[in-house]
Protein backbone atom coordinates (compact mmCIF):
# COMPACT_ATOMS: atom_id res chain seq x y z
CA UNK A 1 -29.93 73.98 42.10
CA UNK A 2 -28.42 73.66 45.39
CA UNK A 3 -25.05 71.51 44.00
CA UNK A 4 -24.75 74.50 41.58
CA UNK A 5 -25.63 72.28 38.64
CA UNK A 6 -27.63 73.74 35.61
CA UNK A 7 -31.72 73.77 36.11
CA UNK A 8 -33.24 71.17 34.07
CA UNK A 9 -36.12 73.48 33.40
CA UNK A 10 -36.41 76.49 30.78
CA UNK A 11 -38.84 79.27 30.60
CA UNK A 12 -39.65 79.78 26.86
CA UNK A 13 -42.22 82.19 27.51
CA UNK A 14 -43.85 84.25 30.10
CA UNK A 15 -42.72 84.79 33.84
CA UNK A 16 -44.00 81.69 35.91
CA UNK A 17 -44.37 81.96 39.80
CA UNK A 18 -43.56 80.26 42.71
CA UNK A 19 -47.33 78.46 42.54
CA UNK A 20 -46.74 77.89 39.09
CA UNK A 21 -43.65 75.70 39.81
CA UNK A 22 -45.00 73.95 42.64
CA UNK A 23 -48.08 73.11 39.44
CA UNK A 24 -45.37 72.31 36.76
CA UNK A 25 -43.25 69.92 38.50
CA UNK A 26 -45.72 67.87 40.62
CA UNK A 27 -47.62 67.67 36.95
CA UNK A 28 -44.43 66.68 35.36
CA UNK A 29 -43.86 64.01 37.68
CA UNK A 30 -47.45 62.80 36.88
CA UNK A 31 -47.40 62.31 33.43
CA UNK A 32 -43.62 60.98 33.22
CA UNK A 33 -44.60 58.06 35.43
CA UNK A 34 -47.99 57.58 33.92
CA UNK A 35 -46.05 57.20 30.34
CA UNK A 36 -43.51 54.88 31.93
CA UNK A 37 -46.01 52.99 33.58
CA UNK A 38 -48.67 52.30 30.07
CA UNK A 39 -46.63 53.20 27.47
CA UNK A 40 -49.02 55.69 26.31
CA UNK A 41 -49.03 59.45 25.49
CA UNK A 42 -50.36 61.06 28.98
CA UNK A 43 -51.50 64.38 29.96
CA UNK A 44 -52.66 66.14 32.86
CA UNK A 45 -54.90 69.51 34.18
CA UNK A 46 -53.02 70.72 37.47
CA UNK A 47 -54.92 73.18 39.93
CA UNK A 48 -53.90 74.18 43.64
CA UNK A 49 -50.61 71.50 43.26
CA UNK A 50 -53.42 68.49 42.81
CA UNK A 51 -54.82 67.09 39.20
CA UNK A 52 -57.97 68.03 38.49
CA UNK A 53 -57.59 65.09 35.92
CA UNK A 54 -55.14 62.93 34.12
CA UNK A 55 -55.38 60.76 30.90
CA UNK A 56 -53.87 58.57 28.50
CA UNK A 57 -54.04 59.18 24.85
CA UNK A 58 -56.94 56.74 23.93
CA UNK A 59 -59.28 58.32 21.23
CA UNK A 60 -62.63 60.01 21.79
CA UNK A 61 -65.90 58.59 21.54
CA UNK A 62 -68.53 60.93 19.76
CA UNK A 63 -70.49 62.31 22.75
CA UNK A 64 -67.53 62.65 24.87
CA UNK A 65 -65.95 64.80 22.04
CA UNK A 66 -68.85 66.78 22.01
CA UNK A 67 -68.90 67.08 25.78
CA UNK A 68 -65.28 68.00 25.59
CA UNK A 69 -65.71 70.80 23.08
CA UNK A 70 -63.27 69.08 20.48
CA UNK A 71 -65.82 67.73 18.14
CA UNK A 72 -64.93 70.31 15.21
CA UNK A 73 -61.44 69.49 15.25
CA UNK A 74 -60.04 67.50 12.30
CA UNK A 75 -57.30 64.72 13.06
CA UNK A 76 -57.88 64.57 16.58
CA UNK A 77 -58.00 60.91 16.60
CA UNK A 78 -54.76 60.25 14.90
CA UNK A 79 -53.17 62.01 17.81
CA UNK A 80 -52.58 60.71 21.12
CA UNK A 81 -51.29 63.49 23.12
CA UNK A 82 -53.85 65.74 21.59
CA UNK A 83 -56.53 63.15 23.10
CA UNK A 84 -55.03 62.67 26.17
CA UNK A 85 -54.71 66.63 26.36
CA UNK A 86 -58.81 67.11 25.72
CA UNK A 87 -59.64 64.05 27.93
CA UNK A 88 -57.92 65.73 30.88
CA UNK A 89 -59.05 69.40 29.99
CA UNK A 90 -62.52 68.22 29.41
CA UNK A 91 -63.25 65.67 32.63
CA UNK A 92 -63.61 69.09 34.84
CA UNK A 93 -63.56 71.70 33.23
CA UNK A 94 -65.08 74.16 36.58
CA UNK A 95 -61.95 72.84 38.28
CA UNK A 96 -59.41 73.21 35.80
CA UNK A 97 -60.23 77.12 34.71
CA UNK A 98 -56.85 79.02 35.23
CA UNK A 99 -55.04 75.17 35.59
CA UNK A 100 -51.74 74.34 34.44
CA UNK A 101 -50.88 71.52 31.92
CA UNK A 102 -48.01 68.85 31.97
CA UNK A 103 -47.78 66.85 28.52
CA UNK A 104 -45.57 63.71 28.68
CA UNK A 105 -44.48 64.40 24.80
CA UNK A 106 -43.11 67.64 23.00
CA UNK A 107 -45.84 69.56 21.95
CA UNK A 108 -47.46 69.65 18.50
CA UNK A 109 -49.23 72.51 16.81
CA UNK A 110 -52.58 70.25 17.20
CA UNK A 111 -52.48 69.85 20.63
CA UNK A 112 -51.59 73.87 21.05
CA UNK A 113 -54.16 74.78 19.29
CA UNK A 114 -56.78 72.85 22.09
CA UNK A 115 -54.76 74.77 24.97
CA UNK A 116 -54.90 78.19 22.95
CA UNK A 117 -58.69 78.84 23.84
CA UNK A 118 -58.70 77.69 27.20
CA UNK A 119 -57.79 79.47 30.35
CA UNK A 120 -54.74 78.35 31.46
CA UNK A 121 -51.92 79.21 33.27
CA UNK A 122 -49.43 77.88 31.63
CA UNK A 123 -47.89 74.38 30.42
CA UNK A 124 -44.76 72.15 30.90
CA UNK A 125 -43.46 69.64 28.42
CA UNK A 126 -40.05 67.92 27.32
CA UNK A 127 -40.18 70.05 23.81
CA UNK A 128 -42.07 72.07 21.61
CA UNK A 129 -42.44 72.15 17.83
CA UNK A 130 -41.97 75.56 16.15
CA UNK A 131 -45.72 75.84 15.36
CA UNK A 132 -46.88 74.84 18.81
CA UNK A 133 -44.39 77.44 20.41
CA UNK A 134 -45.14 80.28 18.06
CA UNK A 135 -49.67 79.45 18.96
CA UNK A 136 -48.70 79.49 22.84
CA UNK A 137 -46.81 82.51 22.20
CA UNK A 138 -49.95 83.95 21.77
CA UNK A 139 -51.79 82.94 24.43
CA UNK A 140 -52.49 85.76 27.20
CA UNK A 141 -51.10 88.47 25.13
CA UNK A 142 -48.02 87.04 25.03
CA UNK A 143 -47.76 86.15 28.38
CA UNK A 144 -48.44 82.55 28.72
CA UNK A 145 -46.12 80.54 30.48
CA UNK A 146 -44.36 77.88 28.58
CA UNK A 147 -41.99 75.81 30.36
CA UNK A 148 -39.44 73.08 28.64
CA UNK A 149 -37.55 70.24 31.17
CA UNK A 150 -35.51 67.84 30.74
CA UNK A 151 -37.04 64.70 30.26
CA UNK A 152 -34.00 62.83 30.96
CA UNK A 153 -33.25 64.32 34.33
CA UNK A 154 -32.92 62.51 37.79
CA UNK A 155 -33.44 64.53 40.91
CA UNK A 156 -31.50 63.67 44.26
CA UNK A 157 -32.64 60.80 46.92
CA UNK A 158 -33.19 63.09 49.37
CA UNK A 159 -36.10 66.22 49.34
CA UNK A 160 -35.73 68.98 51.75
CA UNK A 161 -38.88 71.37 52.66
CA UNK A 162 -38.32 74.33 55.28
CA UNK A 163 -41.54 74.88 57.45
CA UNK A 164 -42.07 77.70 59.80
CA UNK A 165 -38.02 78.01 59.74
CA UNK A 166 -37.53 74.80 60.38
CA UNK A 167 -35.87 71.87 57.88
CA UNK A 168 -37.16 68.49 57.33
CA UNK A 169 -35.64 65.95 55.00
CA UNK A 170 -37.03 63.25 53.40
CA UNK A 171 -36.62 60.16 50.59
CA UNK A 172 -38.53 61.14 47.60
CA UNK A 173 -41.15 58.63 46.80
CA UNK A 174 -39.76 56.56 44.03
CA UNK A 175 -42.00 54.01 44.89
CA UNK A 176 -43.15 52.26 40.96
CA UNK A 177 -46.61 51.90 40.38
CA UNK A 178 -47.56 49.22 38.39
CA UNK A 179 -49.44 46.33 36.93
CA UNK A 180 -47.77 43.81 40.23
CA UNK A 181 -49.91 46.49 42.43
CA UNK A 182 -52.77 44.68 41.52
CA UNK A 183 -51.92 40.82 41.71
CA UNK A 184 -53.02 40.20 45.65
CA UNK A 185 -56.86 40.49 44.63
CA UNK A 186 -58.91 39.63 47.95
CA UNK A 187 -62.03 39.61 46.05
CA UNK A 188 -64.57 36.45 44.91
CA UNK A 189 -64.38 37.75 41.78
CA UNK A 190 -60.73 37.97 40.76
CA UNK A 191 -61.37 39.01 37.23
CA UNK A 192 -59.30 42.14 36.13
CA UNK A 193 -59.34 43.07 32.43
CA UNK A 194 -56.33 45.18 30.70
CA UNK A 195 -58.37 48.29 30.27
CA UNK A 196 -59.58 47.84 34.08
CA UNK A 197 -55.37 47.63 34.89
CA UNK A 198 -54.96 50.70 33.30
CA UNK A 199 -57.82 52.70 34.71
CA UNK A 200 -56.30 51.48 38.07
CA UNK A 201 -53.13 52.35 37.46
CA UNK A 202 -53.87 55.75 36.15
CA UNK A 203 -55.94 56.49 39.13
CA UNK A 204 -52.98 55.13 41.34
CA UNK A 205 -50.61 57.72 39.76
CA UNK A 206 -52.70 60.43 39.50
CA UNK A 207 -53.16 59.93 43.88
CA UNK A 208 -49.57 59.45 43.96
CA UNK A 209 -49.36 63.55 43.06
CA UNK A 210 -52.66 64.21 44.61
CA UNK A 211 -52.82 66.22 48.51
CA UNK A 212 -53.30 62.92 50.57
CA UNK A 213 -56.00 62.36 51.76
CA UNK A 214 -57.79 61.41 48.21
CA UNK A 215 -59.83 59.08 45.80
CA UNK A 216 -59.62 58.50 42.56
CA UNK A 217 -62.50 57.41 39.63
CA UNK A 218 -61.29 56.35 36.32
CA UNK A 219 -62.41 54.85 33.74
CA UNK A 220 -61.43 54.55 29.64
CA UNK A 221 -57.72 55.58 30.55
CA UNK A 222 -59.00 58.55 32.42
CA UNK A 223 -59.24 59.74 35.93
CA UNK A 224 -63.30 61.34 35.93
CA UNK A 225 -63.60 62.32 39.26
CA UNK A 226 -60.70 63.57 42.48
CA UNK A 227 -62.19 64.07 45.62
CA UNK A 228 -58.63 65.30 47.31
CA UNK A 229 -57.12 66.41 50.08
CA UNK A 230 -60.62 65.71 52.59
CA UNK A 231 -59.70 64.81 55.68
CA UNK A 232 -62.00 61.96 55.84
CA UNK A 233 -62.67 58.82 53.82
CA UNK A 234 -66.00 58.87 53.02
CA UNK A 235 -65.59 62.41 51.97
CA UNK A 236 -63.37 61.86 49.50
CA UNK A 237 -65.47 58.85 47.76
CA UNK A 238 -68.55 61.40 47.76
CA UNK A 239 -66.50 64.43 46.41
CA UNK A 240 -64.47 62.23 43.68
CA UNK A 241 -68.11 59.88 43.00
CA UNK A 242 -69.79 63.39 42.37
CA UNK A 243 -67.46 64.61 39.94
CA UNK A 244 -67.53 61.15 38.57
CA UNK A 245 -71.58 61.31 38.03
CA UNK A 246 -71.26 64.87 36.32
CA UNK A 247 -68.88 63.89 33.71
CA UNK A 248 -70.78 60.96 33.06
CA UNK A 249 -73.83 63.33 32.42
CA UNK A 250 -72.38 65.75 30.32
CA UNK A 251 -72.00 62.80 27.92
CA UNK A 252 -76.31 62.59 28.42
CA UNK A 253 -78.29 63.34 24.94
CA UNK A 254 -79.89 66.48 26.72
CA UNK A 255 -76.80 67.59 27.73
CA UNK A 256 -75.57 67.74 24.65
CA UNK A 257 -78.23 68.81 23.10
CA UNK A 258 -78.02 72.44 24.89
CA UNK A 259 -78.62 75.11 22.62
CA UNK A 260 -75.98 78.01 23.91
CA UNK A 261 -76.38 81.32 22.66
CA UNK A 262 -73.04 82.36 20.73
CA UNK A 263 -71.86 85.36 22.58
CA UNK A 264 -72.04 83.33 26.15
CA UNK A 265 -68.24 81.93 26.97
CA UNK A 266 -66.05 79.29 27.12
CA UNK A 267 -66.33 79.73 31.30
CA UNK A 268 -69.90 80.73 31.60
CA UNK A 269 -71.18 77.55 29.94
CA UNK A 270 -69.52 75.24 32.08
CA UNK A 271 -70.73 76.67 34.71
CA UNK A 272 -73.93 76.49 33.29
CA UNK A 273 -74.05 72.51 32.38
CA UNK A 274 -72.86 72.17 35.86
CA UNK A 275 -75.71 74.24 37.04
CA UNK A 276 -78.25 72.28 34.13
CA UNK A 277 -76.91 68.75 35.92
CA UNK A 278 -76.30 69.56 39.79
CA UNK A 279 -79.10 72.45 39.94
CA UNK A 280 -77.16 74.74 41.75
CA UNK A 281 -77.52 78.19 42.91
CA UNK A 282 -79.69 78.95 39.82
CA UNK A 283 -82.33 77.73 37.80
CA UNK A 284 -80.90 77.49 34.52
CA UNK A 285 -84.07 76.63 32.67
CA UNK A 286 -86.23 78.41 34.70
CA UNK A 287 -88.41 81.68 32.82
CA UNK A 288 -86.86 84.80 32.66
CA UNK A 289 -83.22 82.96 33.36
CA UNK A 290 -82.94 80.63 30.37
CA UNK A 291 -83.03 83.10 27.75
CA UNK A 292 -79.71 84.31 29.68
CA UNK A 293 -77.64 81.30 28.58
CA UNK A 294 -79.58 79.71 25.79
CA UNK A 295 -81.51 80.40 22.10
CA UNK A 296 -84.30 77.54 23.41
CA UNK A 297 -85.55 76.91 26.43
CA UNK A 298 -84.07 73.77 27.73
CA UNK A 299 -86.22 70.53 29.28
CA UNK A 300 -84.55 69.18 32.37
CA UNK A 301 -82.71 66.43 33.58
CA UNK A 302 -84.73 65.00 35.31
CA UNK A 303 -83.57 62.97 38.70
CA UNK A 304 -84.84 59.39 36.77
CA UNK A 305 -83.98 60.61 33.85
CA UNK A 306 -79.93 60.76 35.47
CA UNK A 307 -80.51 57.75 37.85
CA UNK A 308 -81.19 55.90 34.42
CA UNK A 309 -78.27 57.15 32.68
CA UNK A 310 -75.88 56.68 35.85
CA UNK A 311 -76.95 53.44 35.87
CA UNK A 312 -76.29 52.43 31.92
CA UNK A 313 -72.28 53.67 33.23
CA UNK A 314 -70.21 50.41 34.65
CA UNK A 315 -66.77 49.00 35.23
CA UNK A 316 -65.72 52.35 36.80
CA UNK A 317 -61.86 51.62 38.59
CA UNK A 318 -61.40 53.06 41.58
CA UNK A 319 -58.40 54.15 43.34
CA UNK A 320 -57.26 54.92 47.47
CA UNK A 321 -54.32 56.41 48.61
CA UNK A 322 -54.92 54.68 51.77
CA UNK A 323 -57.09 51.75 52.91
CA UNK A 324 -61.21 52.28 53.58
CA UNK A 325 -62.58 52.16 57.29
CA UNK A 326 -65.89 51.46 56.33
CA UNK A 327 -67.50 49.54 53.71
CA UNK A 328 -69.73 53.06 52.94
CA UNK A 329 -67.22 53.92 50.64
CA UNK A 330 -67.72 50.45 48.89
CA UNK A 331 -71.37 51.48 48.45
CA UNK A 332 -70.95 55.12 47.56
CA UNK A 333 -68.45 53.64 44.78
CA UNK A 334 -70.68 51.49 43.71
CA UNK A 335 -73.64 53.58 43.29
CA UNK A 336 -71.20 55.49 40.63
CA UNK A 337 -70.53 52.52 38.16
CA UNK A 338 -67.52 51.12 40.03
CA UNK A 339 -66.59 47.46 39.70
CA UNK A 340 -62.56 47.48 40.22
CA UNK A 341 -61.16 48.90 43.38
CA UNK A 342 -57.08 49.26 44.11
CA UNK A 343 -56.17 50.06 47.80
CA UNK A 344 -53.65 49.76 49.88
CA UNK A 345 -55.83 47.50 52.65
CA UNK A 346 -54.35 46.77 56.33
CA UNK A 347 -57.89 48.41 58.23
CA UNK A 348 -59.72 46.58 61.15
CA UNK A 349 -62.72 46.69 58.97
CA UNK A 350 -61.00 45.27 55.96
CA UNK A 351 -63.08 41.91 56.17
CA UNK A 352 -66.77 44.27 56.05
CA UNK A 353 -65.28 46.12 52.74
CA UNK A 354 -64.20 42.67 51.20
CA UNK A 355 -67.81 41.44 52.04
CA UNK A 356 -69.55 44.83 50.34
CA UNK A 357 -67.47 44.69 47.59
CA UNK A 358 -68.12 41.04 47.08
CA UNK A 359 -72.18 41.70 47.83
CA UNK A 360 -71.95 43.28 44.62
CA UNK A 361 -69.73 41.42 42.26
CA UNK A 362 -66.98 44.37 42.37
CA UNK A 363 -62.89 43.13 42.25
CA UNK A 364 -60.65 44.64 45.10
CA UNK A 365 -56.70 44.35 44.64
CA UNK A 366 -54.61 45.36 48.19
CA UNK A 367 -51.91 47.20 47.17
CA UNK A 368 -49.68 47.48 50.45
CA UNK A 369 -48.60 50.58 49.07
CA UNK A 370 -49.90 53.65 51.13
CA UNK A 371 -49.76 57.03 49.48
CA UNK A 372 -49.29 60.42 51.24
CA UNK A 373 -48.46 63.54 48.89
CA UNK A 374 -48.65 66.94 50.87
């Protein structure tokens, strides 16, 4: 600490890195706010100093269960930060191999025990219960990170960042984000359920420790889909609406009706129902290649079959860490189940992206609050 004072953080285990701070205390920030902010038991999935996800601890459906590989474990429901753990693990998984997690709660044995087979770098939290310590004690032959902070400390006004040997200072962003965000709603339709509030606010946080410039999908108390860091609009919307439209179709009866051979990994089969939904570099249920990955051969997803599916998926929230140009974003939202949009407005263009959004029914709140983590 620069005043000399003691570190609010302690290393219980392992030997994190510079990286690994930057992971653990931009998540930590995350899911602090995100439980002052709803109340609820929050996690996140860092990777590269972004979230690859966040979530509040709302139970599991069924076939997201499945889809998040936590359907076989008992008492998962009557544990928040367990659920808000596999929601964040599970929304993308590709993204958050070798991730770091930040749990807004001390850390049970239960929700341990869904870190233990993942790879993971390591995980921050205000405490740890024996049992949970002694299972991520184990992880990476004893060298998994485990980091404990203070969850009552208060960092200075004023952040200072050296660049190229030179020193800039800065406020920190204490700005609060919260419901009164979302009361200047420029929309016909000025309609805004709870849950929608939530899914907006969640995606407003999770931008808040996002590299600007970034969109957020969320939906069910979880953020489904980041496109961050692009440095256009548009880009982002695609990137984040993509990721949006995969998790959405890992939750599709085919999908979760894959029949994996046993000996094929935790790693290799997501990369292989991202490869049976996107069609990627490889054929997945092609001859000669299935038998690779699975004990049946597969049928595909077909294009209608998704367009079908993607279509059954609605009242998506959407969030902007700064305002649209162009109402294409409005329509590439839209065409991913999104009906409640938070932004910060103030474009030329604003009037054309109240007018899409109205074409199609959707609620828009201006937030006057611009966002711009780097």
């Amino acid at each position: 600490m620069h005043d000399g004072s003691e570190l609010p953080i302690e290393i219980l285990n392992g030997r994190p890195g510079y990286i690994n701070f930057l992971d653990a205390l931009n998540s930590w920030q995350l899911v602090k706010e995100l439980k002052e902010a709803t109340g609820m038991s929050c996690a996140t999935s860092f990777k590269h100093v972004s979230p690859t996800s966040a979530a509040v601890g709302k139970p599991l459906s069924p076939e997201l269960k499945k889809a998040c590989f936590v359907d076989h474990i008992e008492g998962l429901d009557e544990n928040p930060l367990a659920c808000a753990y596999a929601r964040a693990r599970g929304t993308d998984r590709m993204c958050s191999f070798g991730d770091w997690v930040a749990l807004s709660d001390v850390c049970d044995a239960l929700t341990a025990s869904l870190i233990a087979p993942e790879v993971s770098d390591g995980v921050i939290a205000p405490g740890y219960t024996d049992e949970a310590l002694a299972i991520l004690k184990a992880k990476r032959k004893g060298g998994y990170n485990v980091v404990k902070i203070d969850p009552e400390y208060i960092p200075d006004e004023k952040e200072t960042k050296q660049v190229y040997g030179i020193t800039f200072q800065q406020g920190r962003n204490n700005f609060k984000i919260g419901e009164h965000l979302l009361q200047n709603i420029v929309t016909a339709n000025k309609e805004l359920p709870e849950a929608a509030k939530i899914d907006l606010i969640v995606a407003l946080i999770t931008l808040k420790y996002t590299q600007s410039n970034s969109v957020c999908f969320a939906v069910d108390g979880q953020a489904i889909g980041v496109g961050a860091g692009q440095q256009s609009r548009i880009h982002c919307t695609r990137l984040a609406g993509t990721k949006a439209d995969t998790w959405f179709l890992r939750q599709h009866p085919k999908t979760l009706d894959l029949q994996f051979r046993e000996d094929l990994g935790r790693a290799n089969r997501d990369n292989v129902i991202d490869g049976y939904i996107n069609g990627n570099e490889e054929d997945v249920c092609a001859d000669g290649i299935w038998q690779n990955y699975f004990t049946v051969q597969p049928e595909r997803l077909t294009d209608a079959e998704k367009k079908e599916f993607l279509a059954s998926r609605q009242n998506v929230a959407l969030g902007s860490d700064a305002f649209f140009p162009f109402s294409d974003n409005i329509k590439r939202a839209y065409a991913s189940g999104v009906k409640y949009i938070a932004e910060p407005g103030g474009s030329i263009r604003d009037d054309l992206v109240i007018a899409e959004c109205d074409k199609n029914g959707m609620v828009m709140a201006f937030t006057g609050m611009r966002l711009f983590h780097h």
